[in-house]
Protein backbone atom coordinates (compact mmCIF):
# COMPACT_ATOMS: atom_id res chain seq x y z
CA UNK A 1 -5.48 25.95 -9.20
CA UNK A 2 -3.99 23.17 -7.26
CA UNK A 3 -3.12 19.62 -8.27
CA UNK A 4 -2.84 16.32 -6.25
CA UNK A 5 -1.37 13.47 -7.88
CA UNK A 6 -2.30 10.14 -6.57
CA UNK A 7 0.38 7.46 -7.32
CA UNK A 8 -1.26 4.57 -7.34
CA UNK A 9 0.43 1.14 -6.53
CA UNK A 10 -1.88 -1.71 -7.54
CA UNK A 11 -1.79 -0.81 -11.06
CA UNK A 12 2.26 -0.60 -11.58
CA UNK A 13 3.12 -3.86 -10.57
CA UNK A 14 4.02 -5.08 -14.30
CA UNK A 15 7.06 -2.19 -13.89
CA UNK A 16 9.36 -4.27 -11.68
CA UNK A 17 9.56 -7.04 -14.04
CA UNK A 18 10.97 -4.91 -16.35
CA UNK A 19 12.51 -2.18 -14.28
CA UNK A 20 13.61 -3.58 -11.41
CA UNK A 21 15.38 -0.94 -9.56
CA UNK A 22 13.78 2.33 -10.16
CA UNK A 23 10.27 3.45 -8.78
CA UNK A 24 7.70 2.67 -11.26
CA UNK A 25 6.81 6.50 -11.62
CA UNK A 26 10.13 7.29 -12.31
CA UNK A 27 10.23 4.76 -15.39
CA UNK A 28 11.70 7.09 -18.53
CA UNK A 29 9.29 8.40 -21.57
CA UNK A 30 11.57 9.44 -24.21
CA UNK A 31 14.30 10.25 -21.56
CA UNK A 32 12.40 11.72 -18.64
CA UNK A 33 10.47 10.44 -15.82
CA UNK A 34 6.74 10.12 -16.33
CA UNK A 35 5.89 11.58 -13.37
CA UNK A 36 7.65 14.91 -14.64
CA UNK A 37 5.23 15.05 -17.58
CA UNK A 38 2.40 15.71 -14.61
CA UNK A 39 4.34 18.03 -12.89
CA UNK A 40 4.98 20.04 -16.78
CA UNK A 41 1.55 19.46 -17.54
CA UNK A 42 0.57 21.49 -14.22
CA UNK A 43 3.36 24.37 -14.49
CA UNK A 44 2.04 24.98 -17.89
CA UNK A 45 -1.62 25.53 -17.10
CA UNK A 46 -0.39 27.07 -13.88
CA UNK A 47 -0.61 25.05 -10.77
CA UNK A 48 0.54 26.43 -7.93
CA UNK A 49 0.82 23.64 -5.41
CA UNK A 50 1.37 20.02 -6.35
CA UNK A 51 1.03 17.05 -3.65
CA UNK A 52 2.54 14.09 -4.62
CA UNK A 53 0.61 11.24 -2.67
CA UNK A 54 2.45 7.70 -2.64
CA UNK A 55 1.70 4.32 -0.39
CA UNK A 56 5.62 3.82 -0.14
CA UNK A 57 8.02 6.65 0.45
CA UNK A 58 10.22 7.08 -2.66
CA UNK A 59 13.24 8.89 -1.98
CA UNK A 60 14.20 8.91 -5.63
CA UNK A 61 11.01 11.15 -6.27
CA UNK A 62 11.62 13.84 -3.39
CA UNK A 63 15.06 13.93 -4.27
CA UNK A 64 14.65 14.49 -8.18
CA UNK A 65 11.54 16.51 -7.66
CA UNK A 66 12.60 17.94 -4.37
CA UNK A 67 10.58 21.49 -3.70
CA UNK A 68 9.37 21.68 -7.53
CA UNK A 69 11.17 25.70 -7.75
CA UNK A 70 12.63 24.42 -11.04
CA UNK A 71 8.83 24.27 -12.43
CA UNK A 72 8.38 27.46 -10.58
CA UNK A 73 5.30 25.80 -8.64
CA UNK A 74 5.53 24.16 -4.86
CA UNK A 75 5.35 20.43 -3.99
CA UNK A 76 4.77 18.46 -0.98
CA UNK A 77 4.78 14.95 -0.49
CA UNK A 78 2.02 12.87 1.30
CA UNK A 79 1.43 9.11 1.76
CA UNK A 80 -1.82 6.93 1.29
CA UNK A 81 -2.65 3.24 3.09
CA UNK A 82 -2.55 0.78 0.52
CA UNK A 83 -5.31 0.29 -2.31
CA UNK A 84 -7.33 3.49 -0.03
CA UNK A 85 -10.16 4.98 -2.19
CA UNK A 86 -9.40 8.42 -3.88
CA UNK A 87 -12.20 10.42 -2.06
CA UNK A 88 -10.91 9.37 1.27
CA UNK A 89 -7.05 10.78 -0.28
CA UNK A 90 -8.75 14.14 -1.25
CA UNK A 91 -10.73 14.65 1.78
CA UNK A 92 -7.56 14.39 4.33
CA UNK A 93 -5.94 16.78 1.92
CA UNK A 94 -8.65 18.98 1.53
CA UNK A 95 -6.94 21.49 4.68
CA UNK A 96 -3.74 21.95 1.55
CA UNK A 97 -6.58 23.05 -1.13
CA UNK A 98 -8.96 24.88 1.01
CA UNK A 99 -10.19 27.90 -1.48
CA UNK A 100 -8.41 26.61 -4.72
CA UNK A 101 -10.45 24.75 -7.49
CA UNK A 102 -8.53 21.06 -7.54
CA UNK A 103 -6.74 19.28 -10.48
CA UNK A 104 -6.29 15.39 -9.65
CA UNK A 105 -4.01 13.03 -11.55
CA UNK A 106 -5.38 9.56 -10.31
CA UNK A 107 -3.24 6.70 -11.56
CA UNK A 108 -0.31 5.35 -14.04
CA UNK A 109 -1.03 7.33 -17.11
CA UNK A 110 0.63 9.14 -19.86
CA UNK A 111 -1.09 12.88 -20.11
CA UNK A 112 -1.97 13.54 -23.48
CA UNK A 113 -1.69 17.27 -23.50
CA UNK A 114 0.51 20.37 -25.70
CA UNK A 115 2.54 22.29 -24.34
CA UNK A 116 1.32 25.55 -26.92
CA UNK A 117 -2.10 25.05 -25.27
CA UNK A 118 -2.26 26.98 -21.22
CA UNK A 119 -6.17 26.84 -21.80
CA UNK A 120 -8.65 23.82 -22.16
CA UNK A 121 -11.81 23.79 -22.13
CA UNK A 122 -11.69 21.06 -19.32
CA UNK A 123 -11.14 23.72 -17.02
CA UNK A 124 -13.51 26.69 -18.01
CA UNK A 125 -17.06 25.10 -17.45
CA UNK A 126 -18.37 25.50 -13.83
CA UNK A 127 -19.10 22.01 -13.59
CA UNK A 128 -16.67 19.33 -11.80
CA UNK A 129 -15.56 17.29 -14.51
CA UNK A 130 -13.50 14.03 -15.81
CA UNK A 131 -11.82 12.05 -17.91
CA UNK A 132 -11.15 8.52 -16.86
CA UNK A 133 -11.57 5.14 -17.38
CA UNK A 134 -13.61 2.64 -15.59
CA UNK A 135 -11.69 2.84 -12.69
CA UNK A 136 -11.09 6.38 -12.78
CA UNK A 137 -7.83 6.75 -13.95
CA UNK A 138 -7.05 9.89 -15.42
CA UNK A 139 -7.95 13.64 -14.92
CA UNK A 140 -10.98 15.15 -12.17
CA UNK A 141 -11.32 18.81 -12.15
CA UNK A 142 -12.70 19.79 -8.56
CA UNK A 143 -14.41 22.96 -8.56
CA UNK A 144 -13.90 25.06 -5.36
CA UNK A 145 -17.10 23.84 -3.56
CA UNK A 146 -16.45 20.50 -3.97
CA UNK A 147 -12.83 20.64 -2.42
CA UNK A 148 -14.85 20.59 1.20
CA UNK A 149 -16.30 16.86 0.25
CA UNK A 150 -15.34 13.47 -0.57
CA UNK A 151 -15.00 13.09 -4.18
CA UNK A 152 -17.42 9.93 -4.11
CA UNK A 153 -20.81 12.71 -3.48
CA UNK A 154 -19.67 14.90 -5.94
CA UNK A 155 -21.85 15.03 -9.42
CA UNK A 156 -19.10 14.76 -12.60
CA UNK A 157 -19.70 15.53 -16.26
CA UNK A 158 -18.01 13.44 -18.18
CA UNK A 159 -15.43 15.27 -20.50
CA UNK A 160 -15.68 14.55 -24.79
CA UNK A 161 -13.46 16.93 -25.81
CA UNK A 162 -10.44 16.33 -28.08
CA UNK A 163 -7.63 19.09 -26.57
CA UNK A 164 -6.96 16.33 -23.82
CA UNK A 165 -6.43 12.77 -23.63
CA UNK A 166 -4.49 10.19 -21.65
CA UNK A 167 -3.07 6.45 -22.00
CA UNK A 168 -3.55 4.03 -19.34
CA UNK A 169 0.11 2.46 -18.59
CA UNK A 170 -0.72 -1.15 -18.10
CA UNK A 171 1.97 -3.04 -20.49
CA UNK A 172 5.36 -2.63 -21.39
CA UNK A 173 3.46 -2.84 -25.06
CA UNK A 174 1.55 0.43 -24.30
CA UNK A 175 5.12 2.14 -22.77
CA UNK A 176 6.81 1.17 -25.75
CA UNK A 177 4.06 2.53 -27.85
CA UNK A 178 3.79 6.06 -26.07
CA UNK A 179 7.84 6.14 -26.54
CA UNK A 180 7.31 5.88 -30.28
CA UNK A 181 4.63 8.28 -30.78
CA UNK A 182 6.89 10.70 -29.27
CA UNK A 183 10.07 10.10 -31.46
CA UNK A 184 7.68 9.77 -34.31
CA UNK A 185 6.33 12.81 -33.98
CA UNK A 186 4.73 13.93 -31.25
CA UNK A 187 7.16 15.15 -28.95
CA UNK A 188 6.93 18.74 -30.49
CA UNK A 189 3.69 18.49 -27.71
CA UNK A 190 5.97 18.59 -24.86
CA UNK A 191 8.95 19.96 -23.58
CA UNK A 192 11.92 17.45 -24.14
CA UNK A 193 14.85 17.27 -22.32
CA UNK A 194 17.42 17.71 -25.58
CA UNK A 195 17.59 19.96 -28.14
CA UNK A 196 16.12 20.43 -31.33
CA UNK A 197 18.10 21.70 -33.69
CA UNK A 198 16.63 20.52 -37.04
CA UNK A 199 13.17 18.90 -37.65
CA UNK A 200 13.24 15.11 -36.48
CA UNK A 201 16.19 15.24 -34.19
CA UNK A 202 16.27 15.94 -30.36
CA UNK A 203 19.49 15.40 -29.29
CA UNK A 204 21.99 16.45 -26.13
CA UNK A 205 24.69 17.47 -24.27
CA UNK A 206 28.20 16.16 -24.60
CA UNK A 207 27.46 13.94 -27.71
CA UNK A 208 30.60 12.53 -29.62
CA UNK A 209 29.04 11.01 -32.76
CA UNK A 210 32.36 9.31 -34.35
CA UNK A 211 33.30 9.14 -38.12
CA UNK A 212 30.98 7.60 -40.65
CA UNK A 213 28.20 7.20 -38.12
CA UNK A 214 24.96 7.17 -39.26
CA UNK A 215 22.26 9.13 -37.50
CA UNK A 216 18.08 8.42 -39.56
CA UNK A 217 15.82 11.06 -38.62
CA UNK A 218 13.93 10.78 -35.92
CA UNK A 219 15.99 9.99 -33.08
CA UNK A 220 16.09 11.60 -29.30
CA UNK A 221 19.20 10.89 -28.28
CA UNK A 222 20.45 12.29 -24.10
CA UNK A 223 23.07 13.79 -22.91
CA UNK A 224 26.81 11.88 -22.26
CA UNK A 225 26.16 9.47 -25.02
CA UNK A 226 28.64 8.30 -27.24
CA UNK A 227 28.19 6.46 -30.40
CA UNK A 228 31.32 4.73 -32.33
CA UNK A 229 32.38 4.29 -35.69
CA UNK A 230 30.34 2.98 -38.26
CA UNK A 231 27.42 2.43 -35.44
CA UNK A 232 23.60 3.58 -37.40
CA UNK A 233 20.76 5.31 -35.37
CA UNK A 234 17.20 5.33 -36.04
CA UNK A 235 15.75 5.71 -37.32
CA UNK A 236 12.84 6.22 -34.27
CA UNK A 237 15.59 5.31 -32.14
CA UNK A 238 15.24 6.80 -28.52
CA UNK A 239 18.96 6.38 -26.19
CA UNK A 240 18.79 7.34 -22.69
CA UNK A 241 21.62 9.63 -20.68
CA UNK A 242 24.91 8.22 -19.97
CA UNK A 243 25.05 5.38 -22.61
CA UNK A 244 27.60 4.08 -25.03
CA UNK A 245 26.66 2.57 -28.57
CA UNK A 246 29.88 0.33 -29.75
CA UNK A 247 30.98 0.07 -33.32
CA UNK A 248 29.17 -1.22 -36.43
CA UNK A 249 25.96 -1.80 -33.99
CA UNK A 250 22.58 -0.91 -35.72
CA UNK A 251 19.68 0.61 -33.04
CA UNK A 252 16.31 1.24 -35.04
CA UNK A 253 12.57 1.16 -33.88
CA UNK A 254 14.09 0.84 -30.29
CA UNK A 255 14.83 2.06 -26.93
CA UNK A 256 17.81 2.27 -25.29
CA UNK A 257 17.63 3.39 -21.21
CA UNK A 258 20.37 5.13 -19.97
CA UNK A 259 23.54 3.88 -18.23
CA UNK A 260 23.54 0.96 -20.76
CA UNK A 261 26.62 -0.01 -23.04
CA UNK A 262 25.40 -1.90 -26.60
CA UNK A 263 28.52 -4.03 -27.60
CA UNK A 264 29.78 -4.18 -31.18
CA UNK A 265 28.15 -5.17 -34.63
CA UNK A 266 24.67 -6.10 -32.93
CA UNK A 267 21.19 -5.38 -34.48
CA UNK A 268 18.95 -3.75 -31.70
CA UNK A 269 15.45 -3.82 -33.47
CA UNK A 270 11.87 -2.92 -32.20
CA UNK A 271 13.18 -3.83 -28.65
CA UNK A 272 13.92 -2.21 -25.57
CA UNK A 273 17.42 -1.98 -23.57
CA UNK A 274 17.58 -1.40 -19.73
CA UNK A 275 20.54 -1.81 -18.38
CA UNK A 276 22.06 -5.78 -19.29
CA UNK A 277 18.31 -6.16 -20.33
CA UNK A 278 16.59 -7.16 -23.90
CA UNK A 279 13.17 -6.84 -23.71
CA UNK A 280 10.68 -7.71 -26.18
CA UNK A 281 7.68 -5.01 -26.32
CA UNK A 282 5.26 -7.00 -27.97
CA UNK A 283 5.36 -10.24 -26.43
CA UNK A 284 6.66 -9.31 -22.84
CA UNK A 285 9.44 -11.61 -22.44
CA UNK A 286 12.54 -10.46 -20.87
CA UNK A 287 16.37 -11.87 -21.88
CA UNK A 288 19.39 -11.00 -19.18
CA UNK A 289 22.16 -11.41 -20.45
CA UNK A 290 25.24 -12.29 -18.94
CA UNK A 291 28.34 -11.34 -21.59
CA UNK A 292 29.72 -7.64 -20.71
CA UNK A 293 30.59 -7.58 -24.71
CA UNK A 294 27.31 -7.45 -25.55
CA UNK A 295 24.93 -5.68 -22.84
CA UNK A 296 25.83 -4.22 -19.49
CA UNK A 297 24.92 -1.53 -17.25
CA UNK A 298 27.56 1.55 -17.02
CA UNK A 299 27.69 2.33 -13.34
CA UNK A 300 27.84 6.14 -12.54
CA UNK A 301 28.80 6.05 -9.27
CA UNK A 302 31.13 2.85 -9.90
CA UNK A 303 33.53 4.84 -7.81
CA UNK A 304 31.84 5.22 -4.54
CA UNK A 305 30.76 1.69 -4.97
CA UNK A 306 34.25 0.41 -4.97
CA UNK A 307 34.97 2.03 -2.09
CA UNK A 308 32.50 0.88 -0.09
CA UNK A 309 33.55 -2.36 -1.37
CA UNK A 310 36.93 -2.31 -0.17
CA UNK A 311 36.06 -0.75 2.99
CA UNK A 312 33.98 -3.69 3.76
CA UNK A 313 36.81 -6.40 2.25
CA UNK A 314 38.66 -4.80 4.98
CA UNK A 315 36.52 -5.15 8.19
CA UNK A 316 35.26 -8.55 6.67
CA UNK A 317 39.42 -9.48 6.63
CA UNK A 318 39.69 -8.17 10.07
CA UNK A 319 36.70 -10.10 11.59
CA UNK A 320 38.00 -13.31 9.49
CA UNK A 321 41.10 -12.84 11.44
CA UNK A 322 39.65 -12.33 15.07
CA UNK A 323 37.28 -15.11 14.78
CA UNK A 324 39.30 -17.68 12.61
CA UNK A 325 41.06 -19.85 15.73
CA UNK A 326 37.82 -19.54 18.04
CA UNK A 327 36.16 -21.15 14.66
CA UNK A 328 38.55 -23.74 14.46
CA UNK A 329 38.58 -24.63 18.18
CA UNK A 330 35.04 -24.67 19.06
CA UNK A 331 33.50 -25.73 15.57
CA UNK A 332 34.11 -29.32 15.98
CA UNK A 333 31.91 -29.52 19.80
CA UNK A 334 29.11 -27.41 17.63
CA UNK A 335 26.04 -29.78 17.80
CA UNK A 336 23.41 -26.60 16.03
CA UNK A 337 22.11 -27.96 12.41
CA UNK A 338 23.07 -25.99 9.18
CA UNK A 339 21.12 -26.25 6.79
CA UNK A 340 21.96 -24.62 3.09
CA UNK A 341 19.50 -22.29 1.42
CA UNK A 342 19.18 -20.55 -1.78
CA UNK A 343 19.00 -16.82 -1.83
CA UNK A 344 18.76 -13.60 -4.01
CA UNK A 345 21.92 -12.00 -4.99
CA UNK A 346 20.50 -8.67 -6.09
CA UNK A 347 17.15 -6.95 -7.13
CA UNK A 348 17.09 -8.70 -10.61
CA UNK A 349 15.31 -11.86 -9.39
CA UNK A 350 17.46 -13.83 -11.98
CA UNK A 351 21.35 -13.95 -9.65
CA UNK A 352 20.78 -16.50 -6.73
CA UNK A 353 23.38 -17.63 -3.51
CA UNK A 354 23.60 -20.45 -1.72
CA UNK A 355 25.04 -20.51 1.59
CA UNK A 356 23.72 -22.13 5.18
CA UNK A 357 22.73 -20.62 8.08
CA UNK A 358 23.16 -22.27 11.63
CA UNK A 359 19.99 -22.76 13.50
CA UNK A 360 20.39 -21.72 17.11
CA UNK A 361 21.06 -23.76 19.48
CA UNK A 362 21.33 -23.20 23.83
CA UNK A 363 22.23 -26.59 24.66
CA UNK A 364 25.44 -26.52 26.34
CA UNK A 365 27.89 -23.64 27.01
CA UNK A 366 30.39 -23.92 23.94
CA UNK A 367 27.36 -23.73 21.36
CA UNK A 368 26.00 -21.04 23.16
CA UNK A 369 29.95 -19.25 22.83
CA UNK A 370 29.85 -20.23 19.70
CA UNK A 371 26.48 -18.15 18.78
CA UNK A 372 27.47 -15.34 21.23
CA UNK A 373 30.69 -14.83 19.70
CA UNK A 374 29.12 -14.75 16.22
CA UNK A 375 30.75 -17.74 14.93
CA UNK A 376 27.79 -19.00 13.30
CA UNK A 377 28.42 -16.02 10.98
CA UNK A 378 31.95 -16.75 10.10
CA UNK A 379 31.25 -18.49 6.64
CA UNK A 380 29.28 -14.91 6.28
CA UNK A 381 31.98 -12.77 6.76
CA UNK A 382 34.31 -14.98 4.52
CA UNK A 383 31.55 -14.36 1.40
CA UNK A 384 31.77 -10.57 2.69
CA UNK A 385 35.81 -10.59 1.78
CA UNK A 386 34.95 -12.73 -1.31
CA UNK A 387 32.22 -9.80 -2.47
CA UNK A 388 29.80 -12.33 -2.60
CA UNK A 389 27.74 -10.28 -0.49
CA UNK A 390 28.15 -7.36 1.93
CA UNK A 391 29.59 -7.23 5.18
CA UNK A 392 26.15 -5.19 6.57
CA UNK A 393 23.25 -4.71 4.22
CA UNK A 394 19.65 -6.04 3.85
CA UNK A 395 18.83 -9.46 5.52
CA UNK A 396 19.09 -12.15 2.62
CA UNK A 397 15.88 -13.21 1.00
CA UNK A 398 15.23 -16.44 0.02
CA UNK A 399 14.96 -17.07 -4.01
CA UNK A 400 10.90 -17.56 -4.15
CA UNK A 401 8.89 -15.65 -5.79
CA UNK A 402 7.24 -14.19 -3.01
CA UNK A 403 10.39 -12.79 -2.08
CA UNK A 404 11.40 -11.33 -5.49
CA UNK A 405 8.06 -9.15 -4.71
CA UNK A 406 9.46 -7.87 -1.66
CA UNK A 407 12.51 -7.20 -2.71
CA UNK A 408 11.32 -4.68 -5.66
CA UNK A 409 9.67 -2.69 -3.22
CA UNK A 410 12.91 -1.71 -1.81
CA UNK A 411 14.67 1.15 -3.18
CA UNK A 412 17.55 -0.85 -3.09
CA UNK A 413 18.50 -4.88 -1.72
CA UNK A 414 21.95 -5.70 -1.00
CA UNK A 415 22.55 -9.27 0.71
CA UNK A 416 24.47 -9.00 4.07
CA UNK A 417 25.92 -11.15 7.22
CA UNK A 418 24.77 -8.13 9.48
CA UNK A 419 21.45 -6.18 9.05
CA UNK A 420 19.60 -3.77 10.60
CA UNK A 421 16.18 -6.18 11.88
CA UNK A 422 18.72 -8.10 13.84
CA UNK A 423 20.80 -4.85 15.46
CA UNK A 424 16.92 -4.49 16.57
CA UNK A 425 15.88 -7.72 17.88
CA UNK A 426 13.62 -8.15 14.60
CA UNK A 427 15.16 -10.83 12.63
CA UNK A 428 11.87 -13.16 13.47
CA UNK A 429 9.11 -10.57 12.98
CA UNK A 430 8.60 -10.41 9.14
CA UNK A 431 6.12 -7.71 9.78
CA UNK A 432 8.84 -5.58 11.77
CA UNK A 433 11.77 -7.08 9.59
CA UNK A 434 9.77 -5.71 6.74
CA UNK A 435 9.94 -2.17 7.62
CA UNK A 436 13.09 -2.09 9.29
CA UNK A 437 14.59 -3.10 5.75
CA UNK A 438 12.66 -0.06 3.93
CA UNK A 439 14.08 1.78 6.86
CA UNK A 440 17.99 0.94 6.08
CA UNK A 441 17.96 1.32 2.45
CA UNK A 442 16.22 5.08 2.54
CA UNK A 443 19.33 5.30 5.16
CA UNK A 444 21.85 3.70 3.84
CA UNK A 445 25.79 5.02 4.66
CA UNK A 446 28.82 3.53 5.22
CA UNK A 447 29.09 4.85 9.11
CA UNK A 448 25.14 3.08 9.14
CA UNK A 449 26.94 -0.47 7.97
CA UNK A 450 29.57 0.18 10.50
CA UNK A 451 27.25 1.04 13.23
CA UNK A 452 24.92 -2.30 12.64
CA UNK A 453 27.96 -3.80 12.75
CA UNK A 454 29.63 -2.87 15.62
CA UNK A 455 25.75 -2.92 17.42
CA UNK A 456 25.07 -6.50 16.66
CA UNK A 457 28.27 -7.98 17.43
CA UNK A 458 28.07 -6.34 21.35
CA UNK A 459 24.46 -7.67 21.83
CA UNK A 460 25.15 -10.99 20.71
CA UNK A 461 27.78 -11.19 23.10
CA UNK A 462 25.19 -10.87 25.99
CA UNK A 463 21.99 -11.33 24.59
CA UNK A 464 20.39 -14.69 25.49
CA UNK A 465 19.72 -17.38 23.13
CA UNK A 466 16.71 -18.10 21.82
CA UNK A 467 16.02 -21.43 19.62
């Protein structure tokens, strides 16, 4: 058997309001990725070959998932156009399942399956069959004839059993509800991540539980988490990898994503942490805070990022320095408007910037200097030093809503003075612009920064100006 997972867009939209920097697939159910339950799911019932099918490219996926040897099955990765009907997915993929009866996974769902069970009766009749909603999310079972034509001809019985079953993710209500069922119980279904060493209690590697902390059965608590004195857990507490609980801080009915510190003598109750984020399952509404003592993210690669940082402090320091007495000479003879905008400061869609942007002018040969030697950029590079933004990074986006869309589809946004759509010529084309920016941040590297720097400052210097 063969499986093709269809990860479809339209419906996981709700996700980046929440989770605003991850892929929507790769949101955490009881400290794993949700698309890993599909690929478990298949290695238990044993699929050979999985193709994951996305609109967007996700380099988070391929490079968690990468070759799928670790779930001692195969998978590929394939793309879709946008909102494109499912038989028109299977039938360009048909080539990969020639001969093999065909197992699809069609939309955001949570697989209700056990992992004691390698047989269901969903699979033995020779019938195609499903089980889906209206709009046919869920599981289709392809028999082998009907691998060689479009799934829209094909004649399904509808599956009643009870050994399978599946939740349709549409809420951060229903996530928070599937996270619950599994501390409260049903995670002896499926194959968790931590250990279970008594009845109740999943917890993982390098754990430092501190004196007179309190741990109420059930909890699943990660790996790399540490939890202070006096602090009280569960119970149906769920923390995520890579987080720190602070003293005399209560987490019950709740969970906590990884990378997240919880500051001292708090409550955390039937909510959900991400990161600096409170989030309030039932009614939707999200609170960011802004006090490190209470909530904040605990960076993993902090290191790196520094860095980077200070690599680009540097260059901005030595551009400041180049262009500072051109600035000061010609500024004064610049007659090009500048006009002040608001922009997003990061993927949250709650941190805005303000800084201008001079509109380009050819009249006359000092503002055309003045443009040519990148001048217009210099209050840029001066928020570069500042770490206001980066020295080279994704064009800024202006704080609408419209953009905030945008900018979660992008694995990752960080506001530059240089970019990548302008090293090309692109900076007008928002079609272009658009996938020149998905472009940089799947490529993203320091010597990329300094070669879209280095580009754009020669071209400028004899490309002509347009207005």
């Amino acid at each position: 058997m063969k499986c093709l997972i269809n990860c479809r867009k339209i419906q996981t939209g709700w996700t980046k309001k929440y989770f605003y920097d991850i892929s929507s697939y790769m949101v955490r159910v009881a400290n794993k990725p949700i698309l890993e339950y599909y690929i478990e799911f298949c290695s238990i019932i044993g699929v050979t070959d999985v193709r994951i099918v996305m609109e967007d490219a996700e380099p988070s996926i391929e490079k968690y998932f990468q070759d799928g040897a670790q779930w001692n099955l195969k998978i590929t990765y394939g793309s879709s156009r946008e909102n494109e009907q499912l038989y028109s997915i299977i039938e360009r993929n048909r080539l990969l399942f020639s001969g093999d009866d065909l197992l699809v996974v069609n939309g955001f769902v949570f697989i209700n399956y056990d992992k004691n069970h390698k047989e269901y009766d969903f699979f033995q009749e020779n019938t195609d069959r499903e089980l889906v909603d209206e709009d046919r999310n869920g599981l289709i079972y392809l028999r082998t004839r009907a691998v060689h034509a479009p799934a829209k001809t094909a004649s399904f019985q509808k599956y009643a059993g009870t050994e399978l079953g599946f939740f349709l993710l549409d809420s951060i209500g229903r996530l928070f509800e599937i996270n619950m069922k599994l501390v409260n119980g049903d995670s002896d279904k499926y194959i968790m991540s931590s250990y279970n060493n008594e009845e109740g209690v999943f917890i993982g590697q390098n754990v430092e539980i501190m004196k007179e902390c309190e741990i109420s059965k059930p909890v699943i608590i990660g790996n790399n988490i540490q939890l202070k004195y006096l602090s009280r857990i569960g119970p149906a507490a769920i923390i995520g990898d890579n987080t720190l609980i602070d003293a005399n801080t209560t987490v019950s009915n709740s969970v906590v994503y990884g990378d997240s510190y919880i500051g001292s003598s708090l409550e955390i109750c039937n909510k959900i942490i991400y990161k600096r984020r409170v989030i309030d399952p039932q009614s939707g509404e999200v609170l960011d805070i802004v006090d490190n003592f209470l909530l904040s993210e605990i960076d993993s690669k902090i290191f790196r990022r520094y860095f980077i940082t200070a690599i680009h402090c540097v260059m901005a320091l030595g551009l400041i320095l180049m262009q500072l007495p051109l600035f000061i000479i010609l500024r004064p003879f610049i007659s090009a408007p500048y006009l002040e905008n608001s922009y997003w400061a990061d993927k949250t869609g709650s941190n805005k910037i303000k800084f201008g942007d001079y509109k380009k002018c050819s009249k006359g040969i000092l503002n055309k200097l003045f443009f040519k030697l990148s001048l217009d950029k210099f209050h840029l590079i001066y928020l570069a030093f500042t770490c206001r933004i980066f020295l080279a990074g994704n064009k800024p986006m202006m704080a609408t809503d419209e953009d905030v869309t945008l900018i979660n589809e992008l694995p990752s946004y960080h506001p530059a003075a240089f970019y990548y759509s302008e090293t090309l010529g692109h900076e007008n084309d928002e079609f272009q612009s658009r996938i020149d920016e998905l472009y940089y941040s799947f490529h993203r590297s320091l010597s990329f920064d300094l070669k879209i720097i280095v580009i754009t400052l020669v071209q400028r210097l004899f490309r002509d100006i347009n207005e």
